[in-house]
Each structure stands twice: as C-alpha cells, then as structure tokens.
Protein backbone atom coordinates (compact mmCIF):
# COMPACT_ATOMS: atom_id res chain seq x y z
CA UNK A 1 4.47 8.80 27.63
CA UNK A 2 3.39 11.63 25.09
CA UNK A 3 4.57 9.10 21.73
CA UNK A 4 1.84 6.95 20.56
CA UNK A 5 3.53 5.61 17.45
CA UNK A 6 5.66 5.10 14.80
CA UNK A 7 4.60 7.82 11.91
CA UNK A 8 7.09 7.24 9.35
CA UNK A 9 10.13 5.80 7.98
CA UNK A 10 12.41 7.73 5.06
CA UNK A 11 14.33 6.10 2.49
CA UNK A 12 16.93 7.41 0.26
CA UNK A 13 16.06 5.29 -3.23
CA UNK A 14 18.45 5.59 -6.33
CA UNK A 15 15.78 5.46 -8.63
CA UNK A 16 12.66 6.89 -7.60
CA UNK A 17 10.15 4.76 -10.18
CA UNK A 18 11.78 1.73 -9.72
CA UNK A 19 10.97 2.10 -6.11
CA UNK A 20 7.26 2.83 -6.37
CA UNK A 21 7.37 -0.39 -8.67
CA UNK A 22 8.36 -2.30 -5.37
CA UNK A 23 6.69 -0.23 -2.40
CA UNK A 24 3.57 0.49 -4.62
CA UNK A 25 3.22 -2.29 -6.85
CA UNK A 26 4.26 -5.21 -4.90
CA UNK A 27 4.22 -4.63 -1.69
CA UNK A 28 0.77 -2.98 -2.25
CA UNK A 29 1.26 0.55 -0.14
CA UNK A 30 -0.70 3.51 -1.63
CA UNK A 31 0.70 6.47 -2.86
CA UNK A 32 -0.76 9.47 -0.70
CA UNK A 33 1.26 11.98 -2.11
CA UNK A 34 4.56 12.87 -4.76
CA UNK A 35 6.13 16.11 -4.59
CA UNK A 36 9.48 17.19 -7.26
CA UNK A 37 10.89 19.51 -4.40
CA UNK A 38 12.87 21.53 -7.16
CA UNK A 39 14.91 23.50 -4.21
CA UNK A 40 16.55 20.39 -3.28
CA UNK A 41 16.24 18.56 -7.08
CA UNK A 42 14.27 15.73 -4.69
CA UNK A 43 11.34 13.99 -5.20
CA UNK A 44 9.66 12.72 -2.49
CA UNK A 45 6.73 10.51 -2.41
CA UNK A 46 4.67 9.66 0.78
CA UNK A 47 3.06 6.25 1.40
CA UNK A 48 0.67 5.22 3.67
CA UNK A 49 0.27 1.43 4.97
CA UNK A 50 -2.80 -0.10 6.15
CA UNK A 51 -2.44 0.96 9.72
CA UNK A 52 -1.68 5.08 9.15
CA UNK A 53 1.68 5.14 9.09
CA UNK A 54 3.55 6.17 6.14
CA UNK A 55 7.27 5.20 4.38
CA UNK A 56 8.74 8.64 2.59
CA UNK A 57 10.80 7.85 -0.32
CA UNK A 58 13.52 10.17 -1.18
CA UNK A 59 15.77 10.48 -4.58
CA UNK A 60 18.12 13.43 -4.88
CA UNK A 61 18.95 14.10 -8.27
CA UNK A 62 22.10 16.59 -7.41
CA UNK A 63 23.74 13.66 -5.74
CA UNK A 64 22.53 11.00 -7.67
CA UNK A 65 25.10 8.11 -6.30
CA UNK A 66 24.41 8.07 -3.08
CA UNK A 67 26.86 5.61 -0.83
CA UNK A 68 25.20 1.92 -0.69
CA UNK A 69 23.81 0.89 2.74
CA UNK A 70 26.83 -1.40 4.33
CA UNK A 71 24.98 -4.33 5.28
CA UNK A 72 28.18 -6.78 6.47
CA UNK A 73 29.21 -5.75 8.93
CA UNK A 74 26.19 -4.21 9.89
CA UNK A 75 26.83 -0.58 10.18
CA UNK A 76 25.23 1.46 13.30
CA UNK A 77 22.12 3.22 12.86
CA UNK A 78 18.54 2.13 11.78
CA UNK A 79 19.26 -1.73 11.40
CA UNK A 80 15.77 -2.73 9.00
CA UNK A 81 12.19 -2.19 8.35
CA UNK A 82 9.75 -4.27 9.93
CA UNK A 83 6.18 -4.92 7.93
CA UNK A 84 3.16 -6.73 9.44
CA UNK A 85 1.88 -9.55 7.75
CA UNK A 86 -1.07 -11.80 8.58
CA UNK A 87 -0.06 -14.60 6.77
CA UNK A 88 3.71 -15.11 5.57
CA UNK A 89 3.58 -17.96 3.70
CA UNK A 90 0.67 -16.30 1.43
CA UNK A 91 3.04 -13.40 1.68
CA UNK A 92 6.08 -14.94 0.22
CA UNK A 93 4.51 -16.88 -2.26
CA UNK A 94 2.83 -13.59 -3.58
CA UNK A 95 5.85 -11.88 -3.49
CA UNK A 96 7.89 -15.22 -5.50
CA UNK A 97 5.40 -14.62 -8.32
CA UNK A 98 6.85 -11.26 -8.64
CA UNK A 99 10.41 -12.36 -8.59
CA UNK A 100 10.78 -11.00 -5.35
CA UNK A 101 12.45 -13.60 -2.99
CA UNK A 102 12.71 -14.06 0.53
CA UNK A 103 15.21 -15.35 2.71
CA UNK A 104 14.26 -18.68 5.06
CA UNK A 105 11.33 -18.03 7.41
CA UNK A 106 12.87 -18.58 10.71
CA UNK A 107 11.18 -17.78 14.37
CA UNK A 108 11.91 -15.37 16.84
CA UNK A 109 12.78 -17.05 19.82
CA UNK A 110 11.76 -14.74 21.88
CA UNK A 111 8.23 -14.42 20.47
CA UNK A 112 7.87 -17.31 18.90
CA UNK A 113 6.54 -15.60 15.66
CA UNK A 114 7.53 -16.45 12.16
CA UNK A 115 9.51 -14.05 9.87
CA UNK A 116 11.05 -13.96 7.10
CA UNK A 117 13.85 -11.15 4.97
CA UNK A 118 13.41 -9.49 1.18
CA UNK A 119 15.38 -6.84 -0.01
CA UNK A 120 14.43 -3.91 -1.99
CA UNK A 121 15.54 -2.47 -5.00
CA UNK A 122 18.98 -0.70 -3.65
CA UNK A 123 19.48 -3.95 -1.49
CA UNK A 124 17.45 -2.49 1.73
CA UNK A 125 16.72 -5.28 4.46
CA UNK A 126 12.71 -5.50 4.74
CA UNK A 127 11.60 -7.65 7.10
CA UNK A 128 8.40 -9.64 6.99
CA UNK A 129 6.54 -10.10 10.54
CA UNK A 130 3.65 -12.76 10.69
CA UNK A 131 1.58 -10.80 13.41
CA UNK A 132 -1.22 -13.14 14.30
C-alpha cells in the first residue's frame, strides 16, 4: 500500500481566533503556520500535533455563516476527529479546568480502550482516545 498515514484534517471554523483559543491553547497543538489567503478572503492556519500530522483550520470571510454541522441525525460524511491521549482522566480533568467538558468516558468494546467526547467551539465532535 503506497499511504502511510493520515496527514491532515480541515475544519471550516466560524471564528478563526476563537478556534486557535481551543486547538492552540487548550488542546495544546502548535501553530506551524497562518496564512490571510486574500483571493479567497480565508485564513488558514496549519497545526501540527505531536506525531506530524497537522489539523488546517479554515474561516471564509465572504461566506461568513457557514451551515452548522448536523450532528442528530448524524449526517454522512467525516463522522469525528479522533485525538490520542495517554492518559484521559489527566486529560479531562485538564480540559474541566478550562471549562471545557467531556461527555462520560465509556469503552470501546471492541478494543477495550477508554474514550471519552468534547466539542469544539462551533459544536464539532472531538473525540478523546486513551492509547496506552
């Protein structure tokens, strides 16, 4: 197989500094790059996690009301992102002291792994994967 791996995930944000507040600031992912693509009135702002791979965050100011994400019923298409997490209870309790609150931590039956659900700030399921 010629993929080896997951380089990226883009988001559509409503408000671009409000999501570097979350992605950047509490989830702790660094900002490689940010880029006001004036063509398209976007910005777009690249940034990496610990592993190489990389979440793009898009706002586009023409169209700045973009359609919320249906989450019930779940719509087709991407369904969530996934993060890695060594240790989920640290994780969520870091994440409380920001106001940021997850969902139950439940366990995949499949896997039997713990994980847990936040949202972000336009409502966007994250998903929070213990993966020792």
């Amino acid at each position: 197989m010629g993929i080896t791996g997951v380089h990226h995930v883009a988001i559509i944000c409503s408000d671009i500094e409000r999501a570097k507040a979350f992605y950047v600031g509490a989830l702790g992912l660094v900002v490689v790059r940010e880029v006001y693509r004036s063509e398209r009135a976007s910005w777009k702002v690249d940034l990496a996690l610990s592993d190489g791979s990389q979440l793009e965050l898009f706002t586009f100011e023409r169209d700045p009301k973009p359609p919320p994400r249906p989450t019930r019923p779940e719509a087709l298409g991407l369904r969530h992102l996934a993060l890695c997490v060594s240790d989920l209870d640290a994780e969520v309790t870091r994440l409380a002291a920001q106001g940021i609150i997850a969902e139950p931590v439940r366990i995949d039956e499949y896997t039997d792994k713990r994980f847990t659900f936040i949202m972000d700030p336009d409502h966007q399921p994250i998903e929070l994967y213990e993966s020792i």
